[in-house]
Each structure stands twice: as structure tokens, then as C-alpha cells.
C-alpha atoms as a PDB file:
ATOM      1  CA  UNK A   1       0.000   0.000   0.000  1.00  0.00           C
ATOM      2  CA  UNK A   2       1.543   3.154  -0.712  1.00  0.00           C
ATOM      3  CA  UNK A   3       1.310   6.175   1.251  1.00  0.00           C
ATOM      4  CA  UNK A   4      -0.891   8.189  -0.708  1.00  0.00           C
ATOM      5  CA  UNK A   5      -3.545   5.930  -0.062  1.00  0.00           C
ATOM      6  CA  UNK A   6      -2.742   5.532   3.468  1.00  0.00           C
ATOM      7  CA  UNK A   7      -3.250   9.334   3.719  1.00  0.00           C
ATOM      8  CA  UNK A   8      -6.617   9.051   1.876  1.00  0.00           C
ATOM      9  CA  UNK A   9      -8.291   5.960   3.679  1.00  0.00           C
ATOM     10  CA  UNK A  10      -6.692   7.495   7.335  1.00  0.00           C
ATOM     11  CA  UNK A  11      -8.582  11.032   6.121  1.00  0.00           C
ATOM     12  CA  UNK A  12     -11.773   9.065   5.096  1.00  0.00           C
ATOM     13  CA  UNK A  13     -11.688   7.384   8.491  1.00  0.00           C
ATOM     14  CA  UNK A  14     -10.879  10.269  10.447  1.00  0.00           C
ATOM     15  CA  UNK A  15     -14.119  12.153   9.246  1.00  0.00           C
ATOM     16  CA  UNK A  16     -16.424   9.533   9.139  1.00  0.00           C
ATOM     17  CA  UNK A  17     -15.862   7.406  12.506  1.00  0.00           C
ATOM     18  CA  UNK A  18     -17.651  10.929  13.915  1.00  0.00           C
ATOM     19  CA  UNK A  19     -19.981  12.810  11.404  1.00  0.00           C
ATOM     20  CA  UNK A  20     -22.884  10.081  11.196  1.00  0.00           C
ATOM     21  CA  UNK A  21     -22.443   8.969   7.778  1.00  0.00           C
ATOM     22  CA  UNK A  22     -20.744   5.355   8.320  1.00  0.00           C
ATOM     23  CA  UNK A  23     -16.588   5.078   9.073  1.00  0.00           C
ATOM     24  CA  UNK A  24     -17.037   1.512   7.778  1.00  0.00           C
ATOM     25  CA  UNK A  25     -19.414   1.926   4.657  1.00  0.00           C
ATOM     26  CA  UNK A  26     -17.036   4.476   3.464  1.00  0.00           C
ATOM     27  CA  UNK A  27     -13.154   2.707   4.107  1.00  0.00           C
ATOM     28  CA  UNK A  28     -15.009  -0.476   2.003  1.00  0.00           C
ATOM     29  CA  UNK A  29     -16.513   1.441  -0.941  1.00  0.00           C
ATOM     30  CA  UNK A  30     -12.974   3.652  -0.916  1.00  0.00           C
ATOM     31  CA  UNK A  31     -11.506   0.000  -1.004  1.00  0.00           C
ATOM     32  CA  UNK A  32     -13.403  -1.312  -3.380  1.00  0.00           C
ATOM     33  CA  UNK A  33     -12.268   1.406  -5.813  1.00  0.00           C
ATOM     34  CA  UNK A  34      -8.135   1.045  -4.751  1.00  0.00           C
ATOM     35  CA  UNK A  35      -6.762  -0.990  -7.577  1.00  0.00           C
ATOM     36  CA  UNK A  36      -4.923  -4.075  -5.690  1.00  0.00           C
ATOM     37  CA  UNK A  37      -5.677  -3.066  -2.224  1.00  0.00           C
ATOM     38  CA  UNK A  38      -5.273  -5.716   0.002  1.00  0.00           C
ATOM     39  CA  UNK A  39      -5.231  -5.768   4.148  1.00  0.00           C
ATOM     40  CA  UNK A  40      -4.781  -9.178   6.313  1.00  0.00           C
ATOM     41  CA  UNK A  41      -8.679  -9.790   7.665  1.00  0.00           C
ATOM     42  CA  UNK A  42      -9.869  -5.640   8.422  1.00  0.00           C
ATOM     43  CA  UNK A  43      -6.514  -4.984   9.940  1.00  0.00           C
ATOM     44  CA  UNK A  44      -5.833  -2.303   8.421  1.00  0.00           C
ATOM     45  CA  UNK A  45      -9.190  -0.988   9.218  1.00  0.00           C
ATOM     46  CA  UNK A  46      -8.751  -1.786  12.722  1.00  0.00           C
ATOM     47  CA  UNK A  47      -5.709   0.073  12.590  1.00  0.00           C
ATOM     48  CA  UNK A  48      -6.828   3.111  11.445  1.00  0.00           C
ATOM     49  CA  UNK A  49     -10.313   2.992  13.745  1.00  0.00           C
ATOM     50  CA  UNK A  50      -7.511   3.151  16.819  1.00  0.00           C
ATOM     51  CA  UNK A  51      -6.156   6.316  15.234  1.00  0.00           C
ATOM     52  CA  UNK A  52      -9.719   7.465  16.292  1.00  0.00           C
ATOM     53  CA  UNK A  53      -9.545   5.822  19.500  1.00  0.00           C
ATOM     54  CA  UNK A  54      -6.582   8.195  20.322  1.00  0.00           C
ATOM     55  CA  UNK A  55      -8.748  11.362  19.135  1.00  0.00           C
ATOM     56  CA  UNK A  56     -11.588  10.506  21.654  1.00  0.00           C
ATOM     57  CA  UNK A  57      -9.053  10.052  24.510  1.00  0.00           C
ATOM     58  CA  UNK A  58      -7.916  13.376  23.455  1.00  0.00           C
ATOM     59  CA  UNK A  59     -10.898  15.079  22.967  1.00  0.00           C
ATOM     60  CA  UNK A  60     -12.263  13.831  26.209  1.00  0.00           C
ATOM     61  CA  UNK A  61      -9.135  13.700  28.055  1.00  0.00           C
ATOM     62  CA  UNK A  62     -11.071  15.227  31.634  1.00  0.00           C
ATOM     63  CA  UNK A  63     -13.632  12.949  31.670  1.00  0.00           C
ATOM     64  CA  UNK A  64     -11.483  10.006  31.198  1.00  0.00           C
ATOM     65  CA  UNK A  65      -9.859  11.261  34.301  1.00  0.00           C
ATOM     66  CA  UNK A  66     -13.131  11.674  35.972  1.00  0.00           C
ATOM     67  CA  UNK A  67     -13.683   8.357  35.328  1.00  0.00           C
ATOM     68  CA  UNK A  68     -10.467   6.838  35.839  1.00  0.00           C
ATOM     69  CA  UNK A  69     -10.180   9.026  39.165  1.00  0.00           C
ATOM     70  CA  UNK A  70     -13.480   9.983  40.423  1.00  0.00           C
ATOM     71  CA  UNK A  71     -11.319  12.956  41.585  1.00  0.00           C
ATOM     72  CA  UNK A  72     -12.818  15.654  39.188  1.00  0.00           C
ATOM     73  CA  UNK A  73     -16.079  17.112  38.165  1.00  0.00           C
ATOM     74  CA  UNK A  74     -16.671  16.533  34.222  1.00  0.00           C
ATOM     75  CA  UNK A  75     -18.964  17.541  31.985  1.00  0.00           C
ATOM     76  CA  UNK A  76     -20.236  14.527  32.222  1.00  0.00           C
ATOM     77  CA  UNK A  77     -22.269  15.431  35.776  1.00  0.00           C
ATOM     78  CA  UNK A  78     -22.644  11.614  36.373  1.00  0.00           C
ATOM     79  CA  UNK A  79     -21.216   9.463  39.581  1.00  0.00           C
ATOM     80  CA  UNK A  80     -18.334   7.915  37.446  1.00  0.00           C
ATOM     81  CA  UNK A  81     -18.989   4.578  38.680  1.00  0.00           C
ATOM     82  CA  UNK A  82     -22.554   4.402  37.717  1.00  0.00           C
ATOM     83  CA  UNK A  83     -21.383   5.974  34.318  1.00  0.00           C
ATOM     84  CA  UNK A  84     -18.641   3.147  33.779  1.00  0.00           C
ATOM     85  CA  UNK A  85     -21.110   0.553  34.593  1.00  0.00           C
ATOM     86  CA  UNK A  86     -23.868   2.111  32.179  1.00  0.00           C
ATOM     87  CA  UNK A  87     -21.302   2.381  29.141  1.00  0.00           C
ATOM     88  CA  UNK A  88     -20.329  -1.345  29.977  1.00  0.00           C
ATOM     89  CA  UNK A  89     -23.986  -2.323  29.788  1.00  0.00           C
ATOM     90  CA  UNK A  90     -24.168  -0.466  26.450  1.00  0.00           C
ATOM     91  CA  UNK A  91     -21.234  -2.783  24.930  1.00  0.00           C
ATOM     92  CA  UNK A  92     -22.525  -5.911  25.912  1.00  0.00           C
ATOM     93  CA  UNK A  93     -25.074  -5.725  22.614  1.00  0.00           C
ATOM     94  CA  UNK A  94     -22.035  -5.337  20.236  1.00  0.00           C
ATOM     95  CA  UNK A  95     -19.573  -7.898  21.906  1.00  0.00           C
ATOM     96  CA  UNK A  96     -22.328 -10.600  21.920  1.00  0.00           C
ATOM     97  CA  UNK A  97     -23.219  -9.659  18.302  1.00  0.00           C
ATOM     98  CA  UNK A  98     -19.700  -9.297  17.253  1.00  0.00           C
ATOM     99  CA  UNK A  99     -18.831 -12.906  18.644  1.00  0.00           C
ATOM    100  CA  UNK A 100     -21.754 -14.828  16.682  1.00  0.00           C
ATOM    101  CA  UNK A 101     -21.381 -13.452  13.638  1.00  0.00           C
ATOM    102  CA  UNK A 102     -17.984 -11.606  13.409  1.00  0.00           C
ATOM    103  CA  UNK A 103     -17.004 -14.291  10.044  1.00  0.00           C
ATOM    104  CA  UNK A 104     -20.197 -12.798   8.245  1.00  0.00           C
ATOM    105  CA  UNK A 105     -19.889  -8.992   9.254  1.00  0.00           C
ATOM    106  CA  UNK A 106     -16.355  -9.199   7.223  1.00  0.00           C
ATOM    107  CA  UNK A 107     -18.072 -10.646   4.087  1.00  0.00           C
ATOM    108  CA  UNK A 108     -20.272  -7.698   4.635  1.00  0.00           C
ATOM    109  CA  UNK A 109     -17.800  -5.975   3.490  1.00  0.00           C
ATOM    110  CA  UNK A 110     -17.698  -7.114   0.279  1.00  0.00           C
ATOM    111  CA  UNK A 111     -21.220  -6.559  -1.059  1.00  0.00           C
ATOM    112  CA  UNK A 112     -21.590  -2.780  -2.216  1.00  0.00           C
ATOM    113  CA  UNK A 113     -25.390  -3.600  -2.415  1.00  0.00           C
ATOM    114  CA  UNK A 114     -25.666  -4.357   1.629  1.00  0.00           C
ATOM    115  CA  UNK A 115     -23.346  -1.003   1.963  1.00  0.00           C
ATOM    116  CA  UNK A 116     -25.973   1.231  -0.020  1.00  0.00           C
ATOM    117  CA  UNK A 117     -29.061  -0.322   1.203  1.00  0.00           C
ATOM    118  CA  UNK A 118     -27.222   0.397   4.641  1.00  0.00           C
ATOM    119  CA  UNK A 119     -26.292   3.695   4.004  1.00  0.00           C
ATOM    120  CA  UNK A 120     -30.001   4.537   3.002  1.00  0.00           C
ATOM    121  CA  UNK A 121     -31.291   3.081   6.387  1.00  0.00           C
ATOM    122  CA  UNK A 122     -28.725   5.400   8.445  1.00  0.00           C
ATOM    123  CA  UNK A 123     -29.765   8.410   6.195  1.00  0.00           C
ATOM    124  CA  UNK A 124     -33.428   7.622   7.194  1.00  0.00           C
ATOM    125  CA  UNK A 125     -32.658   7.133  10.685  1.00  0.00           C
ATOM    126  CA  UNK A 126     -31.098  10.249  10.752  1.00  0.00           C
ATOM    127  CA  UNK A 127     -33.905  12.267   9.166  1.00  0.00           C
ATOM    128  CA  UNK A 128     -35.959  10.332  11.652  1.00  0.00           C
ATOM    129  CA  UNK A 129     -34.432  11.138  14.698  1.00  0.00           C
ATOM    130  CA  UNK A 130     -33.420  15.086  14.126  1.00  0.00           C
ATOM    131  CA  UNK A 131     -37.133  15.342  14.342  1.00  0.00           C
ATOM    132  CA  UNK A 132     -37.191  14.712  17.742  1.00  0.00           C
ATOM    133  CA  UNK A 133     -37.296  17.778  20.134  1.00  0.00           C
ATOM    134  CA  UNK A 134     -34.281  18.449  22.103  1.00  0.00           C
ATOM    135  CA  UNK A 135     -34.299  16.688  25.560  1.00  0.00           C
ATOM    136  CA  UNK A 136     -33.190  17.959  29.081  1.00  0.00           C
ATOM    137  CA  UNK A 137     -31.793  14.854  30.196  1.00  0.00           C
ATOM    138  CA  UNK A 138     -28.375  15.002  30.911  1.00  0.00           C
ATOM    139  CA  UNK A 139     -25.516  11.874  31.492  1.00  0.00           C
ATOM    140  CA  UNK A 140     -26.759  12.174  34.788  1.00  0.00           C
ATOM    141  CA  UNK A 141     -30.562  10.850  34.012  1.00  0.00           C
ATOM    142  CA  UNK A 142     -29.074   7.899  31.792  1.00  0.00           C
ATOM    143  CA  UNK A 143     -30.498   4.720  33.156  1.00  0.00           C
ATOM    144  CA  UNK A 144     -30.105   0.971  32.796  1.00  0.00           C
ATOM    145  CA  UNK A 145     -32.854   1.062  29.932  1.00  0.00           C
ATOM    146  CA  UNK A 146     -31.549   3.936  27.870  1.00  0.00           C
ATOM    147  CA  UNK A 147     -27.854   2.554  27.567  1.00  0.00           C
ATOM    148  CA  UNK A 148     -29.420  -0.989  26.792  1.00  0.00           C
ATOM    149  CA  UNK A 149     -31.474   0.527  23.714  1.00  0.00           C
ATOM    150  CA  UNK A 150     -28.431   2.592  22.325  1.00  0.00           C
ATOM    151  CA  UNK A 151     -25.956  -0.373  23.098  1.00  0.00           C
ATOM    152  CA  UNK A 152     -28.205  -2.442  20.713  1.00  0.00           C
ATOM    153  CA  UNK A 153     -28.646   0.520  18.254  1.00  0.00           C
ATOM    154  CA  UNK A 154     -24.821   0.245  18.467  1.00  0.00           C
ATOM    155  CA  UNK A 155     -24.648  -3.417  17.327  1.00  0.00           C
ATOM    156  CA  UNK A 156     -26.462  -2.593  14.438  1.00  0.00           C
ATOM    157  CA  UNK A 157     -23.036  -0.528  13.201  1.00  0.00           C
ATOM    158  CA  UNK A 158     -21.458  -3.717  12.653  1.00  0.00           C
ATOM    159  CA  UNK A 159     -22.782  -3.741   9.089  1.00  0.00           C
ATOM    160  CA  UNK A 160     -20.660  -1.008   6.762  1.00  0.00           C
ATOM    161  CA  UNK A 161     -23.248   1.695   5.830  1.00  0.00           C
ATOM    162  CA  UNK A 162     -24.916   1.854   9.318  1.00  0.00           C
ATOM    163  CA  UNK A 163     -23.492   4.236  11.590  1.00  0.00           C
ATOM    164  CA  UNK A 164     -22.469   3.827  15.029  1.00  0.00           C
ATOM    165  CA  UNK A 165     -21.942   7.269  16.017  1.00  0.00           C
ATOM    166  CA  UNK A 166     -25.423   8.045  14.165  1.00  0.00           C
ATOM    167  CA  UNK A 167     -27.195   5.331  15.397  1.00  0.00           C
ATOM    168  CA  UNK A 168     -26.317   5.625  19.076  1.00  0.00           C
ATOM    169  CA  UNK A 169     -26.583   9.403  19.351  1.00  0.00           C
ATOM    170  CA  UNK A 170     -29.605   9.328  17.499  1.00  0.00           C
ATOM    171  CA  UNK A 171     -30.838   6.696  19.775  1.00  0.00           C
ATOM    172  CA  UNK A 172     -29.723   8.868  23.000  1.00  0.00           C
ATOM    173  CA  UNK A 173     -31.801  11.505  21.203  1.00  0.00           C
ATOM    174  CA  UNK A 174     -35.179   9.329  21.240  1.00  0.00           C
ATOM    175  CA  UNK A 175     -34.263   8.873  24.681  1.00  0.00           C
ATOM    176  CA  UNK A 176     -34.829  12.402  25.743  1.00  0.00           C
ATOM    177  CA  UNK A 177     -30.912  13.248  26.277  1.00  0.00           C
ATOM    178  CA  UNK A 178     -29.679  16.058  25.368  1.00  0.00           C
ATOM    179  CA  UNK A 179     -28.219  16.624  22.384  1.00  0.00           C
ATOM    180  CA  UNK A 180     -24.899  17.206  23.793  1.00  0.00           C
ATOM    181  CA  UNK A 181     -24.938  14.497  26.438  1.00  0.00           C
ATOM    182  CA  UNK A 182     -26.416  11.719  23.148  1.00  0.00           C
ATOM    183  CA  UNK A 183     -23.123  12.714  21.357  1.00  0.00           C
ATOM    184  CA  UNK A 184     -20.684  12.203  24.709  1.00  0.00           C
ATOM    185  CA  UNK A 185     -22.471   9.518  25.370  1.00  0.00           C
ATOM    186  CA  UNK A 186     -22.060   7.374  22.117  1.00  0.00           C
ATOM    187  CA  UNK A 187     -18.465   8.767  21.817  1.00  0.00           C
ATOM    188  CA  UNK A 188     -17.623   7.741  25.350  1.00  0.00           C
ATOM    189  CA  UNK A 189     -19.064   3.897  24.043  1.00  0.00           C
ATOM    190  CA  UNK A 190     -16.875   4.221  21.074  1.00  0.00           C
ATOM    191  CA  UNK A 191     -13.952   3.409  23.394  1.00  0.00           C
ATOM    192  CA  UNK A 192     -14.626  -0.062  24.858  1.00  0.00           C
ATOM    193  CA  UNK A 193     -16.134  -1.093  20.815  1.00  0.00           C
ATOM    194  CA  UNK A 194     -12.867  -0.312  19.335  1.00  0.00           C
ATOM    195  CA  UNK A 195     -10.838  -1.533  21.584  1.00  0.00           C
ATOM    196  CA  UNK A 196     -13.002  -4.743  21.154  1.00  0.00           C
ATOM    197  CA  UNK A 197     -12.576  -4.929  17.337  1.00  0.00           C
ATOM    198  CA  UNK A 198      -8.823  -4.476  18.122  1.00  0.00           C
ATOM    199  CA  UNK A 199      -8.911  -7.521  20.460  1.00  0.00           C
ATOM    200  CA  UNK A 200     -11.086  -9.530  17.545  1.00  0.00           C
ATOM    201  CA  UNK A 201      -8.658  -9.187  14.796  1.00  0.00           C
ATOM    202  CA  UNK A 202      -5.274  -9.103  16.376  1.00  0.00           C
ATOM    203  CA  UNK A 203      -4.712 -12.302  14.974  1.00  0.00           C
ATOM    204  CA  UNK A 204      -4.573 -10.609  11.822  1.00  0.00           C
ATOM    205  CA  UNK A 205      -1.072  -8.981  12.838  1.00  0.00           C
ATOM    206  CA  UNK A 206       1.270 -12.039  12.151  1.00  0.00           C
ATOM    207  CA  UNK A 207       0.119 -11.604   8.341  1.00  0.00           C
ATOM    208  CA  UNK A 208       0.832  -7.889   8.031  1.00  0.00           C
ATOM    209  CA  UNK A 209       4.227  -7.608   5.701  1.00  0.00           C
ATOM    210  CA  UNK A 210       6.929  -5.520   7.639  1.00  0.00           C
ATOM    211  CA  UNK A 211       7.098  -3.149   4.722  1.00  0.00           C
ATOM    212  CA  UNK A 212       4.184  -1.888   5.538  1.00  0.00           C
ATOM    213  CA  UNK A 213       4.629  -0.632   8.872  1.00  0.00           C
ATOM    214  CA  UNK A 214       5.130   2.725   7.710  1.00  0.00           C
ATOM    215  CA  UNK A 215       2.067   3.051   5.386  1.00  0.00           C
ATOM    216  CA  UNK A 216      -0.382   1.682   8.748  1.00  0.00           C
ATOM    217  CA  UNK A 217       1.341   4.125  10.700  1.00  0.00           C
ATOM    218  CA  UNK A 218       1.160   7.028   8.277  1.00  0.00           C
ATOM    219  CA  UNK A 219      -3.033   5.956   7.979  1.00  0.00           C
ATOM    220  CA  UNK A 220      -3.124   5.898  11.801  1.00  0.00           C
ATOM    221  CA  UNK A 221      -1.732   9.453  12.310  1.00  0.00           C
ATOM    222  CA  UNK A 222      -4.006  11.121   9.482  1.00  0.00           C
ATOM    223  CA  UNK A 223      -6.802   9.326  11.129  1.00  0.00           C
ATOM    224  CA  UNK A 224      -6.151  10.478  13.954  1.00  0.00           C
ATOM    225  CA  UNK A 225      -5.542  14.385  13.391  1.00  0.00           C
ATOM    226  CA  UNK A 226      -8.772  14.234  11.142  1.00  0.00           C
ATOM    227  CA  UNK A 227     -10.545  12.343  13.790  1.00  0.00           C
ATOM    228  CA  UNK A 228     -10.011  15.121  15.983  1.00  0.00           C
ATOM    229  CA  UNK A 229     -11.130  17.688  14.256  1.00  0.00           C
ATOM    230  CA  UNK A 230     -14.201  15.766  13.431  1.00  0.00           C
ATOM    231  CA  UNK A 231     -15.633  15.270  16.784  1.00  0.00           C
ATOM    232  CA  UNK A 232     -16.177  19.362  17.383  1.00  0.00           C
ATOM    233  CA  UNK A 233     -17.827  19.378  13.854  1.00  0.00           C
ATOM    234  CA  UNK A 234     -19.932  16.891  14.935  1.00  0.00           C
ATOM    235  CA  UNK A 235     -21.083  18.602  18.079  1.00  0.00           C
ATOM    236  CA  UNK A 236     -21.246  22.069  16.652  1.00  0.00           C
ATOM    237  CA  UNK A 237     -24.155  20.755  14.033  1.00  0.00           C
ATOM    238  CA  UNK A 238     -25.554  19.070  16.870  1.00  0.00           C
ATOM    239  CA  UNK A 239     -25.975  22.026  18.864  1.00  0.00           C
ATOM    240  CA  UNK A 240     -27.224  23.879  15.516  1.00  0.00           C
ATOM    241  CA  UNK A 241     -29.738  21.451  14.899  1.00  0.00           C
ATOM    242  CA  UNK A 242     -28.615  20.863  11.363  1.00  0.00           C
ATOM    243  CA  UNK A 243     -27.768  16.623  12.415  1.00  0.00           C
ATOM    244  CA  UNK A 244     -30.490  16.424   9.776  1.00  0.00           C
ATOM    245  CA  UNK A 245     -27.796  17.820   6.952  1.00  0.00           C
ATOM    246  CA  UNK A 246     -26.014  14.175   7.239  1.00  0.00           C
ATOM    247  CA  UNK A 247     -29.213  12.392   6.522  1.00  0.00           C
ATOM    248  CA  UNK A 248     -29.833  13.416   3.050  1.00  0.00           C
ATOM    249  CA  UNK A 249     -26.034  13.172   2.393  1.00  0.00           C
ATOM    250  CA  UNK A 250     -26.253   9.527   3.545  1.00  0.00           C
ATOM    251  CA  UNK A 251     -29.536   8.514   1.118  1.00  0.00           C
ATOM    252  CA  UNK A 252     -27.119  10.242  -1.810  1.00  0.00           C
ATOM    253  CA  UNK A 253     -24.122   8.286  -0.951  1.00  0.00           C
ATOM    254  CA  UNK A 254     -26.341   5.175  -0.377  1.00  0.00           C
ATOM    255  CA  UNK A 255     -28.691   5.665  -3.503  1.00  0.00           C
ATOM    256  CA  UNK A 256     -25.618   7.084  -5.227  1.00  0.00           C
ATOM    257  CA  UNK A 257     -23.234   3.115  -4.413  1.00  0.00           C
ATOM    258  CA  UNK A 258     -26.899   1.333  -5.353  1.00  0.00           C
ATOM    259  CA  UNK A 259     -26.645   2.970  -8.860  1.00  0.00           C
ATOM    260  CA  UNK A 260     -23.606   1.899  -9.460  1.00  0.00           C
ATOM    261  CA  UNK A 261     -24.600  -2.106  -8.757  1.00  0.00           C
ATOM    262  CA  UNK A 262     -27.314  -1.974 -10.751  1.00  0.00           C
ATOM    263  CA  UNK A 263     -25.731  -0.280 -13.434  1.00  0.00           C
ATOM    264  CA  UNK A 264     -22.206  -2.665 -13.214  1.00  0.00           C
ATOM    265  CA  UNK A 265     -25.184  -5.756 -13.180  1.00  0.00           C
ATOM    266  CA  UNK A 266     -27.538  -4.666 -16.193  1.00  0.00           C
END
């Protein structure tokens, strides 16, 4: 893999894992079009979903602490316990999901078809969602129910073309959060998911050819530094209530990859 195309599938990473539009969908149609791309398993996917991993702990640095230390008051104006347990709660959908059928999620991954239908279904969900009124309920008010309804929304994001980050903050949404605490929320559970995948497919590593360390690092760091910058985008349209924006986009993208199969099978 050369390096230009580490850039471009680490920048394709780095704004996608966020804005609600499908980190996944995207890296396999980008793939799909990368004459002789190859990657042992999703490794190199997994690889550049850690680069953002590192943005999140970043971004949300104090509450980690909070968390970690109980010590500090964070934004996130929850006992950090109960919050820890909650987000724990909230992963148990994906890991069980991720365990049964983690052989047919990657062929997933292959069928541009399943990607568009799925990107259609995220770009409704969206739509769907942004209608709801904007809640009062802060991290605080989660309960047992409300992180067990995102953290299946979540498992849904295992197909390429749904999005986690959409689904889950959308879901937080229907659950009267708000908006801001439905987008800390499902980037908070983005944590313990990646770190997950990592665990699934580090088998993957003894296949990856030393010469291309530096191409999976270069696609890390741009995933990472776009990742970053992603996450205040993604909060700033929140608090604009214009979340709705990434819903139409999404029914494009999705109607735009459906197109194409028909088209490539007429």
C-alpha cells in the first residue's frame, strides 16, 4: 500500500468514525475502488479505527480522568462509577453480536449492495431522529434502559453503511438526552467497541508484511488528526440542529453506491 492511499483511507476514516455517515461503509466502498488493495482480515481498518480511538481520549481527556479518578467534576455530571457501569452495559449488545457473527460482518464488506441499502437506512434514521425535540436529560438521568437501547442501536453498526456514532446518538436523542450528552455519550461507548474490534482481529497482525509498517502508521496518524477535528464538527451541528444535513447526504451516498450495482449488473 503506498502512502498516498494511506493518507486518503486514514482522512476518510478520520471524518467519518464521527460525522454520522458510516466510518465503515465508506473505508469499504474507498476499497473497493483502490486498484490491488489488500489488508490481512480488516486490519488495516482496525488500525486506522484506533487512530480514532486516540482522538476521543484526546478530545475527552477530563472525563477520562473523571472516570479513571473519580477525583474531578466533568462535563459529564454523572457518579463515574454508575457511568462506567452504564457504558459497559451499552457494549454488551455489540460484543455478543460481534462474537456470533464476526465471520459474516467481514463478508459484509464485500457486497456494495448491503453497503448502499445500509447507508439509506442510516440516512433515514437520521432524518428520523433530528425530528425529535431536544431533551433535558443530561448523562446524569441515563439509566439501565436507555444505555441498553443505544448499546443495541450500536450493534447494528457492525454492518458497513450503518453508523455507530449516528445510530447511538440518534438513539440517546429518542431517549430524551440532550443533544450534547447523546453525542458524549455514544463517543464515550466508542472506546470499549474499538478496543473490542482491536482484540477480535489481532490475529490478523502475524500476516501484516513488515514493509508496511510505515504506510499503517502514516493511515493511523491522518486518522487520527482528522478524527479530531471531526468530533467538534460533529457537536457544533448538533448544537445547531442541522444533524439532519447528514441524513440526506447519507440517502445520496447510499442511492448514489446502489446505482452503481445496478448499473455494473444490467
Amino acid at each position: 500500500m503506498s502512502i498516498a492511499s494511506a493518507i486518503w483511507l486514514g482522512t476518510v476514516q478520520g471524518l467519518t468514525e464521527f460525522l454520522p455517515v458510516s466510518s465503515s461503509g465508506h473505508l469499504a466502498i474507498a476499497q473497493h475502488f483502490m486498484t490491488g488493495f489488500e489488508q490481512p482480515g480488516l486490519l488495516f481498518d482496525i488500525v486506522l479505527h484506533l487512530g480514532t480511538l486516540g482522538a476521543v481520549l484526546l478530545y475527552f481527556r477530563q472525563d477520562l480522568v473523571f472516570l479513571a479518578t473519580g477525583l474531578k467534576p466533568a462535563s459529564t455530571g454523572s457518579d463515574a462509577r454508575r457511568l462506567i457501569g452504564l457504558l459497559a452495559l451499552s457494549t454488551v449488545p455489540i460484543v455478543i453480536m460481534a462474537l456470533l457473527f464476526k465471520d459474516r460482518v467481514e463478508q459484509a464488506f464485500e457486497q456494495l449492495w448491503l453497503i448502499g441499502a445500509s447507508l439509506c437506512v442510516t440516512g433515514g434514521w437520521l432524518l428520523l431522529t433530528s425530528r425529535v425535540a431536544s431533551g433535558k436529560r443530561q448523562l446524569r438521568d441515563v439509566t439501565m434502559r436507555d444505555a441498553l437501547i443505544v448499546g443495541l442501536c450500536q450493534s447494528a453498526a457492525l454492518l458497513p453503511g450503518i453508523s455507530r456514532s449516528g445510530t447511538t446518538i440518534g438513539a440517546g436523542l429518542m431517549r430524551g438526552l440532550e443533544h450534547g450528552a447523546a453525542a458524549r455519550f455514544s463517543f464515550l461507548l466508542s472506546i470499549p467497541a474499538i478496543v473490542g474490534a482491536t482484540i477480535l482481529n489481532v490475529k490478523d497482525v502475524a500476516s501484516m508484511a513488515s514493509d508496511a509498517l510505515v504506510s499503517y502508521f502514516v493511515g493511523f496518524s491522518t486518522a487520527f488528526v482528522i478524527g479530531y477535528m471531526a468530533i467538534g464538527v460533529v457537536i457544533r451541528f448538533l448544537e445547531k440542529q442541522k444533524f439532519h444535513l447528514f441524513g440526506y447526504y447519507c440517502l445520496a451516498s447510499g442511492g448514489a453506491v446502489l446505482g452503481y450495482v445496478t448499473l455494473g449488473n444490467s
